[in-house]
Protein backbone atom coordinates (compact mmCIF):
# COMPACT_ATOMS: atom_id res chain seq x y z
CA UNK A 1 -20.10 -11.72 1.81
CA UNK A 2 -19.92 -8.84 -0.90
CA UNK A 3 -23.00 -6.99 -1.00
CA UNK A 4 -24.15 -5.69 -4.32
CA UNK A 5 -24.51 -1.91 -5.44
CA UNK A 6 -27.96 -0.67 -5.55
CA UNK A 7 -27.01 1.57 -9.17
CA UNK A 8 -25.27 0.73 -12.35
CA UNK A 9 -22.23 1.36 -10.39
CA UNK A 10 -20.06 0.59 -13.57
CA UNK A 11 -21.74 2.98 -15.79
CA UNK A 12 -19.86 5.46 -17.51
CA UNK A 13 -20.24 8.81 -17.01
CA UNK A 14 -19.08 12.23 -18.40
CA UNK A 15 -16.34 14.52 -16.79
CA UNK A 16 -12.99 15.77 -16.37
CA UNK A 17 -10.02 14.34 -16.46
CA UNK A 18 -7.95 15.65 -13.62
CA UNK A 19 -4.06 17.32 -14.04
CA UNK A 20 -2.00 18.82 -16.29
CA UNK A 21 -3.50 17.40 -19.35
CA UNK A 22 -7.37 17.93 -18.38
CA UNK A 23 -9.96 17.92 -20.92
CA UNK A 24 -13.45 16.08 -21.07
CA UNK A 25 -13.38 12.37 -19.94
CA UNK A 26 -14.91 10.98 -23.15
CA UNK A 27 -16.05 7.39 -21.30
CA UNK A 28 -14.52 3.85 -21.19
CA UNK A 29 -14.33 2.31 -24.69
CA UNK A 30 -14.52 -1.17 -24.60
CA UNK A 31 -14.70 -1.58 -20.72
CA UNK A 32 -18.38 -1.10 -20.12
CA UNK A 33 -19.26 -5.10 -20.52
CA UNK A 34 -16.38 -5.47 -18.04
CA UNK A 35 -17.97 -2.89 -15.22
CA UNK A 36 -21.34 -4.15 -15.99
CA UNK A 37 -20.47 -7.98 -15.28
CA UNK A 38 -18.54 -7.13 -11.91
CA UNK A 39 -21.44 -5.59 -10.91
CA UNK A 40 -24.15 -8.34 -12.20
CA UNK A 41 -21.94 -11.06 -10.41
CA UNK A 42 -21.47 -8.97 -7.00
CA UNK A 43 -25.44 -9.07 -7.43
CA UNK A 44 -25.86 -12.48 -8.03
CA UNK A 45 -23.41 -13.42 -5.06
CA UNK A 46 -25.29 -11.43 -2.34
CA UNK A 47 -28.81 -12.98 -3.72
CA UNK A 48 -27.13 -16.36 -3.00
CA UNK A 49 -25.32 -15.49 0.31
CA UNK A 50 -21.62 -15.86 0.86
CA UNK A 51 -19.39 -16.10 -2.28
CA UNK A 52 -18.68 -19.33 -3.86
CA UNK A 53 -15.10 -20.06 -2.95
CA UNK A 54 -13.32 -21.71 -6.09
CA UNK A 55 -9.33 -22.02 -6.75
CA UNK A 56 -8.00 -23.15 -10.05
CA UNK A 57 -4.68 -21.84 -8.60
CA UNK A 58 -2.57 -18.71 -9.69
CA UNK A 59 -2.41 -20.00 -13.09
CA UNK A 60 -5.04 -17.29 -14.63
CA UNK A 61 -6.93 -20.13 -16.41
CA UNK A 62 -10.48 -19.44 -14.19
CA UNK A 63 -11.98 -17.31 -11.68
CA UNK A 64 -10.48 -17.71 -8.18
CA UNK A 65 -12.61 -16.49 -5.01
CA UNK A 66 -11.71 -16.69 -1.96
CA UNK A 67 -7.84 -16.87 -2.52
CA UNK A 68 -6.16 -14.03 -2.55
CA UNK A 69 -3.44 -13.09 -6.00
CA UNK A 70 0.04 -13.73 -6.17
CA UNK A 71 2.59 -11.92 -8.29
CA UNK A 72 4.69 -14.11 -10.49
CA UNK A 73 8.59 -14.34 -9.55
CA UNK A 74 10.44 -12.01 -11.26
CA UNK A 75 13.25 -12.68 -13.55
CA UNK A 76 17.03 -11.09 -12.68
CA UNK A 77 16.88 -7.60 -12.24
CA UNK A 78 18.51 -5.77 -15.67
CA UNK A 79 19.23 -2.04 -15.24
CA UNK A 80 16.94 -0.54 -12.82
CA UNK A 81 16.39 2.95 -13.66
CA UNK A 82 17.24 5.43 -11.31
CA UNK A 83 19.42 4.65 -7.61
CA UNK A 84 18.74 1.34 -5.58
CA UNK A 85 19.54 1.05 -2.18
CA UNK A 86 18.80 -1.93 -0.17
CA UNK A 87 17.06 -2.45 3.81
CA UNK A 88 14.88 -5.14 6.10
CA UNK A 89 11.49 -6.11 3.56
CA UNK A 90 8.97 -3.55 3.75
CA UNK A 91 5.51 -4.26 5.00
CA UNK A 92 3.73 -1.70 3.67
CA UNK A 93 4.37 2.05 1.90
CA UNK A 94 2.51 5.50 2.19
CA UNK A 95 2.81 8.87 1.77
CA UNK A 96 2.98 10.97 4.70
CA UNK A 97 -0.19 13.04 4.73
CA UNK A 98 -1.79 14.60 1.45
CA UNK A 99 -3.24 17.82 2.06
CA UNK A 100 -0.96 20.83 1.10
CA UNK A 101 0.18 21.57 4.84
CA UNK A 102 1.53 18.03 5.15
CA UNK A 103 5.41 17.52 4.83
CA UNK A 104 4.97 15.91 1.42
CA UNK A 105 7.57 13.21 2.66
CA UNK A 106 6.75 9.04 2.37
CA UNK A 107 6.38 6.92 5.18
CA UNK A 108 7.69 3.35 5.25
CA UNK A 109 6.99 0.50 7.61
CA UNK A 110 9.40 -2.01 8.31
CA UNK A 111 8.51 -4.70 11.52
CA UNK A 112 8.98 -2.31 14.20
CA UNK A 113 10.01 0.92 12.77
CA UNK A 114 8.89 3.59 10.44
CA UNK A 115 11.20 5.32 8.08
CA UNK A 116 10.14 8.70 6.68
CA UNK A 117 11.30 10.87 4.61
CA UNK A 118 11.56 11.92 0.50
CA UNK A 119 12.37 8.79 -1.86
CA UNK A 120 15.88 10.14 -2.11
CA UNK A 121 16.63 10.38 1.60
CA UNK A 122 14.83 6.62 2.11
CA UNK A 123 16.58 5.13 -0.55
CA UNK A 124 19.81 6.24 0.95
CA UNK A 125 19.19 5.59 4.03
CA UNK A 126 18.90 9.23 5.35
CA UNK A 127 15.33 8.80 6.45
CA UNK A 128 14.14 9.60 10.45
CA UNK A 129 13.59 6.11 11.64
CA UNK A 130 10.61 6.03 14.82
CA UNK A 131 9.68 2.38 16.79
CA UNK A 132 6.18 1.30 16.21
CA UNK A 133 4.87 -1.96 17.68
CA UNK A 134 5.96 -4.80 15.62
CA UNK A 135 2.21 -6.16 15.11
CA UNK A 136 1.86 -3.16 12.58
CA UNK A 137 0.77 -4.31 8.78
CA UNK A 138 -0.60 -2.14 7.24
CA UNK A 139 -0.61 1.53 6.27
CA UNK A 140 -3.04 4.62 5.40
CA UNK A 141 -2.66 8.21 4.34
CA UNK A 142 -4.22 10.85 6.28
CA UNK A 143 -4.49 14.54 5.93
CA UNK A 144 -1.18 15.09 7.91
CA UNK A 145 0.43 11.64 7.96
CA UNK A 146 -0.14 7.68 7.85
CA UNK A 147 -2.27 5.35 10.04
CA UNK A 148 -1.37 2.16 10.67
CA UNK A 149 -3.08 -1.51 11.82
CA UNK A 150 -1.29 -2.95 14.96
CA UNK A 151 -2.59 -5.88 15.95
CA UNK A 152 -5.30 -5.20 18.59
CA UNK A 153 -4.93 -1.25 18.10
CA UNK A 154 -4.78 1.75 15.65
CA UNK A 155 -1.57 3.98 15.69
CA UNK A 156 -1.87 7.46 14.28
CA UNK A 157 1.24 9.07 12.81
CA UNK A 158 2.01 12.87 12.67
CA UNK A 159 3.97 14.39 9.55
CA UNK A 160 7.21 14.29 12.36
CA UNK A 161 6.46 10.75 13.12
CA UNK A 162 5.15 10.86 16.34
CA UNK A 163 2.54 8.43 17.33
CA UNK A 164 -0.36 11.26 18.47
CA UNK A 165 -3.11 8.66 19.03
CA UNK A 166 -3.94 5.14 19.81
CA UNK A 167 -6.80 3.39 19.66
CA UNK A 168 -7.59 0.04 21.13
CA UNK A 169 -10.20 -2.17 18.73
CA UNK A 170 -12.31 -4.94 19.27
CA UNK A 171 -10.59 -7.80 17.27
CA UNK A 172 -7.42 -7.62 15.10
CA UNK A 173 -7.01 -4.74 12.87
CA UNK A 174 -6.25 -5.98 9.55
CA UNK A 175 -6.77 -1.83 8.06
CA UNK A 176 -7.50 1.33 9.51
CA UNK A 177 -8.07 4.89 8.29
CA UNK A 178 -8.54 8.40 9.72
CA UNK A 179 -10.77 11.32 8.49
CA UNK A 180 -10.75 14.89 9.20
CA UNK A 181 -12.95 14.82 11.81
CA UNK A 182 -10.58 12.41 14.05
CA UNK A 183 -13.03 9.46 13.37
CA UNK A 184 -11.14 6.10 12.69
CA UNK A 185 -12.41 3.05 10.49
CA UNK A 186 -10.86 -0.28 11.09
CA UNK A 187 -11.34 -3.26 9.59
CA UNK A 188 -10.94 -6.80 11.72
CA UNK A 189 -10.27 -9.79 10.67
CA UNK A 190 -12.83 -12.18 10.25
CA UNK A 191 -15.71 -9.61 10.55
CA UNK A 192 -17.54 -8.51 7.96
CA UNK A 193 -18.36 -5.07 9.10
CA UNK A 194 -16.27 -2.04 9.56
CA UNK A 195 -16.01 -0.74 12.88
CA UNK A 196 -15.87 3.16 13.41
CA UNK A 197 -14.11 5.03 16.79
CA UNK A 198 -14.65 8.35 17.45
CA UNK A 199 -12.08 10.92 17.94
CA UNK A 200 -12.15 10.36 21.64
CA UNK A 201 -11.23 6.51 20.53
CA UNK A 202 -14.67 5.16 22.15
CA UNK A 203 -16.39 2.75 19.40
CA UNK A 204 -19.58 4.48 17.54
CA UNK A 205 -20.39 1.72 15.49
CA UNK A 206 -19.87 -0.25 12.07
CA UNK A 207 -21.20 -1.15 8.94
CA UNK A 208 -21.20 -3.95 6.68
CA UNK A 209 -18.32 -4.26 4.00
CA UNK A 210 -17.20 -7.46 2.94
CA UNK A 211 -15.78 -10.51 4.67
CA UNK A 212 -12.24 -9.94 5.19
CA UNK A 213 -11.25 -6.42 3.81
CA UNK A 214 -7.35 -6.43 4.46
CA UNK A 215 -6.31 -2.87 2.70
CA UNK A 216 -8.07 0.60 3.52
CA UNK A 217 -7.12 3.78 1.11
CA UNK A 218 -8.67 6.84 2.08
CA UNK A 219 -9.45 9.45 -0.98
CA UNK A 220 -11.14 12.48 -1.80
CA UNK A 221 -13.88 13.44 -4.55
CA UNK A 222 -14.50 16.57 -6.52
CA UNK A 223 -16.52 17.71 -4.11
CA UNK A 224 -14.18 17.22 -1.03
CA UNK A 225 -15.92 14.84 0.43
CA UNK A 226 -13.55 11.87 1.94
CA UNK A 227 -14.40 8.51 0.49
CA UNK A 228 -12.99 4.98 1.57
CA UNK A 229 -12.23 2.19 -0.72
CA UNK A 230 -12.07 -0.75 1.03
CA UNK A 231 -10.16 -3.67 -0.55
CA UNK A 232 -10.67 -7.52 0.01
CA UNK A 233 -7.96 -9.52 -1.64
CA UNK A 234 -9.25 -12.75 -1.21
CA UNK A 235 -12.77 -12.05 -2.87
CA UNK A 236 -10.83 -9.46 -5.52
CA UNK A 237 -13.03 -6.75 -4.22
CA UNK A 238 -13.73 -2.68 -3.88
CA UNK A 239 -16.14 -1.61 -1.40
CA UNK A 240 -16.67 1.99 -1.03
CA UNK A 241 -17.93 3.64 2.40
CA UNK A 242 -19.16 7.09 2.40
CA UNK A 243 -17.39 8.83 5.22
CA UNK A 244 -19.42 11.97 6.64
CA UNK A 245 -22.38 9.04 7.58
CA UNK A 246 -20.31 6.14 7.87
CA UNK A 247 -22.12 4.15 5.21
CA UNK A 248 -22.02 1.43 2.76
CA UNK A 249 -22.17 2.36 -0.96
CA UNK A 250 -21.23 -0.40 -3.50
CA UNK A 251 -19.24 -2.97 -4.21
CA UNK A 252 -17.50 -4.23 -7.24
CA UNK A 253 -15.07 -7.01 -8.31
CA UNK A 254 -11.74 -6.11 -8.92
CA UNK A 255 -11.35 -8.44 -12.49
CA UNK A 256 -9.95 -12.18 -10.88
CA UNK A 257 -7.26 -11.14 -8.52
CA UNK A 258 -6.77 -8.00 -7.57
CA UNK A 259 -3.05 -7.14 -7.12
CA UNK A 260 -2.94 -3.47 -5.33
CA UNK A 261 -5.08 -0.66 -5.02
CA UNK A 262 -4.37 3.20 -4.63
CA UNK A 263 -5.52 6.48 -5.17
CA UNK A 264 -3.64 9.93 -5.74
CA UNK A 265 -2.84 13.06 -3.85
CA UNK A 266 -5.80 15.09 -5.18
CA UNK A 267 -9.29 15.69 -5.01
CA UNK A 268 -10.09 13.30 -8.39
CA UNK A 269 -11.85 10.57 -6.62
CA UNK A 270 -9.56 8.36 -8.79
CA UNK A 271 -8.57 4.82 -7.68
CA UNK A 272 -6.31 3.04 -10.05
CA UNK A 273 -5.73 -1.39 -9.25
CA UNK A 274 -4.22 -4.33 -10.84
CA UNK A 275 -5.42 -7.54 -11.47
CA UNK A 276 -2.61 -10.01 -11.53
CA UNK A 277 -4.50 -13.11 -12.71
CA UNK A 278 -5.77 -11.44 -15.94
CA UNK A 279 -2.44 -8.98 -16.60
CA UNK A 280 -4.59 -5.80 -16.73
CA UNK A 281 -5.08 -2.63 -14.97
CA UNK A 282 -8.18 -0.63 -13.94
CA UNK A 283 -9.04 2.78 -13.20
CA UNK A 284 -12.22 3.72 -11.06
CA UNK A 285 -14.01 7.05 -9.80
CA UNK A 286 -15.25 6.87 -6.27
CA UNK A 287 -17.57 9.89 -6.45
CA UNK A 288 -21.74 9.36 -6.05
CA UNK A 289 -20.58 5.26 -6.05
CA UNK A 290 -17.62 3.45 -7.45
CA UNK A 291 -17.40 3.09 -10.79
CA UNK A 292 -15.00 1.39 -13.28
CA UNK A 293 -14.08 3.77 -16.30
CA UNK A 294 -10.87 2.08 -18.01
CA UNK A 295 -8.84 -1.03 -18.47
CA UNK A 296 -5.57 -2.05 -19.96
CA UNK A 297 -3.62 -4.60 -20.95
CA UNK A 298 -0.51 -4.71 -19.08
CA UNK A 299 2.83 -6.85 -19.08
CA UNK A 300 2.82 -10.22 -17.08
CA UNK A 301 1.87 -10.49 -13.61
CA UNK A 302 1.09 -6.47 -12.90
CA UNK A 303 0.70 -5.79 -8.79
CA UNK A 304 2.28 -2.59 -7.38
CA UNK A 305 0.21 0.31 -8.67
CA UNK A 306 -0.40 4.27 -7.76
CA UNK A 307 -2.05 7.13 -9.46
CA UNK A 308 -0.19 9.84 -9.85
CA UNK A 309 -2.58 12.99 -9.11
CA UNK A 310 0.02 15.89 -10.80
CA UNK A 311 1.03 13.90 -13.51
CA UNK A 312 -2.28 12.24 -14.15
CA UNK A 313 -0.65 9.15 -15.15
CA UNK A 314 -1.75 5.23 -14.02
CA UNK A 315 1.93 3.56 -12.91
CA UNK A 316 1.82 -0.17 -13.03
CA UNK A 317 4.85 -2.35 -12.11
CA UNK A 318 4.85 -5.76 -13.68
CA UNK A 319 6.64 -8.24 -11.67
CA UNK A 320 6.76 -11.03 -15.05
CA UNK A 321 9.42 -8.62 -16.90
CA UNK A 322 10.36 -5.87 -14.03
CA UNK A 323 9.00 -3.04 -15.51
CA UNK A 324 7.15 0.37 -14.28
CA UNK A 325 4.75 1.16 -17.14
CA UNK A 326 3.14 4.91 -17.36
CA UNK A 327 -0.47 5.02 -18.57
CA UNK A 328 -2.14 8.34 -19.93
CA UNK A 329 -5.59 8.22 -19.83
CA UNK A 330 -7.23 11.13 -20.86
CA UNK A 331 -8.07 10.05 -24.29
CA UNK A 332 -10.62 7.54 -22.93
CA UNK A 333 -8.43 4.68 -23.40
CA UNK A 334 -5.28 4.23 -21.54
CA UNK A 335 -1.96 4.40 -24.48
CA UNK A 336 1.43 3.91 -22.76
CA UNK A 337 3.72 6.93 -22.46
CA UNK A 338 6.74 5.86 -20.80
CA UNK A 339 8.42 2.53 -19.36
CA UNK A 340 11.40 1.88 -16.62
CA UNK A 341 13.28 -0.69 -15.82
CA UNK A 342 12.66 -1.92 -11.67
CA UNK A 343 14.76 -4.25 -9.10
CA UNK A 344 12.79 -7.60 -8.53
CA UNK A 345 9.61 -8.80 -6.66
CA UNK A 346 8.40 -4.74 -6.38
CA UNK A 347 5.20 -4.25 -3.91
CA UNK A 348 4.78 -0.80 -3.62
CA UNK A 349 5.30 2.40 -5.86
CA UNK A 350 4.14 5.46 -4.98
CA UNK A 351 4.97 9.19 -6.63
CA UNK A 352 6.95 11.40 -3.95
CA UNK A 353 5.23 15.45 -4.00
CA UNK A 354 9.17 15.90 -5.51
CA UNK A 355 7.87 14.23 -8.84
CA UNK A 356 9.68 11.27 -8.01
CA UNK A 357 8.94 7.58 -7.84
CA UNK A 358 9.66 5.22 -5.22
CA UNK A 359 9.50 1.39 -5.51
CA UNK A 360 10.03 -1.54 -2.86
CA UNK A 361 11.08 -5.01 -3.79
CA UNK A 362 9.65 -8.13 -1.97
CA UNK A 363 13.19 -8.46 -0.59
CA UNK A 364 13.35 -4.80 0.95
CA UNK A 365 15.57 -3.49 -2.26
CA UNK A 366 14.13 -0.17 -2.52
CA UNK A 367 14.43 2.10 -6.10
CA UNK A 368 13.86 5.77 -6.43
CA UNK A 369 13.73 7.14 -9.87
CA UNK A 370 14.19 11.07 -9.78
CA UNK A 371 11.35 13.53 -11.40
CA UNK A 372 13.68 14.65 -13.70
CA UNK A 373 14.12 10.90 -14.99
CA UNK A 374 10.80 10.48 -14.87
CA UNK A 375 9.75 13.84 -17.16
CA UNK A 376 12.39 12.83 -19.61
CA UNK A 377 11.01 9.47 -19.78
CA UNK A 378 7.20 10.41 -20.63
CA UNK A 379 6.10 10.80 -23.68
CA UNK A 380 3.66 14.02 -23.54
C-alpha cells in the first residue's frame, strides 16, 4: 500500500538551480498536470486500500502496478565512447561516501566481493577487491562509504572497504541506508514499514512506506538535513522519509515503470528517475516533501540514471539505442546538451568526483568515459 501525501506534493515551487550554471529555477513547464495526477492517484489508492494490481505487460500500452519495469534488449553495441573493460555482472553500483572527507572513489558489488576504486582503476581492473557475503543486493551511499542489504543483515562499508558494522534485521533486507548519526533504515521484504536500528544495532522502530520498497538512496537538502527516497519498483513509486524523526512524508508515482532512481553528491535535494514504460525522465526535489519539477522525453527504453551534482546535468542511458544522454535543466525545461555512445544492457551510471562517468552493462561489461571526454562532449 502507497500512502498518499498530505500537500500538493507535485507543486512547483521557486528556487535555485544548483552547480555551475545556477540561476533561478523558473518551475516545470508542462509537467505540473503530470505531478498533480501522481499525486491524485497515490490519493485515490490509499482511500481504496492496497493498489490495484494490473499488467498489460512491458509493452507501454497501459498502466502496470504491481510489476516491476523492464528495459528493452539492446541492439549491438556501436562505438562505445570512452574504454570498456569487461568482469562477473554487477549487482549493484555506488559511490563510496559523499561528503568532502570521503575518498571520492566508487564502490561496486559483484556476488561476493566489492570492488572500489575511481572508474579508471575499476574499469581496468586495478580496483581493491574485499569479500562480502554473497546474499548482498543492494547498495547505498553514506557519508564515508556504501551500505549494503545482505540477506538477513546490514553491512556497513568504510571509504578503505572494511566492513565496520553489522547489523542483524528482522526479515530479509531488500535496502538499507545509514545516517550521520549511525542510525540504519532497512527495508524487508514483504513488509510495508521501514524498520530503523540504532547505532548500537538494537531495533528502535519503523514506519510505514510502501509494500515492497526494494532501492534506498540517501540525499541531502539545502538545509543539510538527510532525506531518504525510498523506491518501490513494482508499484513505480517514491516515498520520502524524513530522517532526524524517522518519519513518513509523501509518496508519489514514478510515471508507469520506474526504471532507476538516484540523487547527486551535493546538498540539492535533487533526485533524478526514469520511467521505462513511457521513455521519459523525471527530476524531483526532496526538500519540505517530494516534489516532481521536470520531465523529458527520452530515447527508447531509458533505465540507468544519476544526477550529476558538479555538472548539474540529468544522465539517462537508453537501453533501445545504447546511448548516455546529458540533460541541462536550468532553463525550466530539460534541452539535451551532449550524447555518448554505451556497451549493451547498461544498469548503472554514476559520475566519479574525477568528472568521469562510469557505466555497467547487464552482462558485467563495464565503460568509463573520462571528464575530459565528457567536457568536450557538452554543449555549455
Amino acid at each position: 500500500m502507497i500512502r498518499s501525501s498530505h500537500s500538493p506534493s507535485s507543486a512547483p515551487s521557486d528556487r535555485d538551480v544548483p552547480g555551475p550554471r545556477a540561476r533561478r529555477w523558473a518551475g516545470p513547464r508542462g509537467v505540473l498536470a503530470v505531478g498533480v495526477s501522481a499525486a491524485v492517484l497515490l490519493g485515490a489508492s490509499a482511500c481504496t486500500g492496497d493498489v490495484v494490481k494490473q499488467s498489460t505487460g512491458d509493452s507501454g500500452n497501459g498502466p502496470v502496478v504491481g510489476v516491476a519495469a523492464t528495459p528493452a534488449a539492446s541492439p549491438a553495441a556501436g562505438d562505445p565512447a570512452g574504454r570498456t573493460g569487461r568482469g562477473a555482472p554487477v549487482r549493484d553500483l555506488a559511490r563510496l561516501g559523499d561528503d568532502s572527507g570521503a575518498p571520492g572513489d566508487v564502490a561496486l558489488l559483484r556476488e561476493g566481493s566489492l570492488e572500489i576504486g575511481a572508474p579508471s582503476d575499476l574499469v581496468t581492473g586495478r580496483g581493491r577487491t574485499v569479500d562480502v557475503p554473497r546474499e548482498c543486493t543492494t547498495l547505498s551511499t553514506t557519508s564515508r562509504g556504501v551500505t549494503a542489504a545482505c540477506g538477513g543483515s546490514v553491512i556497513v562499508v568504510d571509504g578503505d572497504g572494511r566492513t565496520v558494522r553489522t547489523v542483524q534485521v528482522d526479515g530479509t533486507a531488500t535496502a538499507a541506508a545509514v545516517i550521520a548519526d549511525g542510525t540504519v533504515a532497512v527495508a524487508v521484504e514483504g513488509r510495508d514499514r521501514m524498520q530503523f536500528y540504532g547505532a548500537d544495532g538494537a531495533f528502535l522502530d519503523d514506519d510505514p512506506s510502501s509494500d515492497s520498497v526494494d532501492a534506498t538512496v540517501l540525499l541531502h537538502d539545502r538545509n543539510g538535513g538527510e532525506r531518504l527516497a525510498a523506491v518501490d519498483h513494482a508499484q513505480s513509486s517514491v516515498t520520502e522519509m524524513r530522517l532526524s524523526d524517522r518519519k513518513y512524508l509523501a509518496a508519489l508515482r514514478i510515471g508507469q515503470g520506474v526504471g532507476t532512481l538516484a540523487a547527486g553528491s551535493g546538498t540539492d535535494g535533487v533526485a533524478v528517475a526514469s520511467d521505462t514504460r513511457q521513455d521519459q525522465a523525471l527530476l524531483y526535489t526532496l526538500d519540505e516533501v517530494v516534489m516532481l519539477h521536470q520531465s523529458v522525453p527520452t530515447g527508447p527504453s531509458p533505465y540507468a540514471v544519476t544526477w550529476d551534482s558538479p555538472r548539474a546535468l540529468m544522465w539517462v542511458s537508453t537501453t533501445g539505442d545504447n546511448r548516455l544522454t546529458a540533460y541541462r535543466v536550468d532553463s525550466g525545461t530539460p534541452v539535451e546538451v551532449g550524447s555518448f555512445g554505451t556497451v549493451r544492457d547498461v544498469r548503472r551510471v554514476v559520475d566519479g568526483r574525477d568528472g568521469s562517468l562510469l557505466l555497467t552493462g547487464d552482462d558485467g561489461t563495464l565503460q568509463m568515459i573520462p571528464a575530459d571526454q565528457v567536457t568536450a562532449g557538452v554543449r555549455s
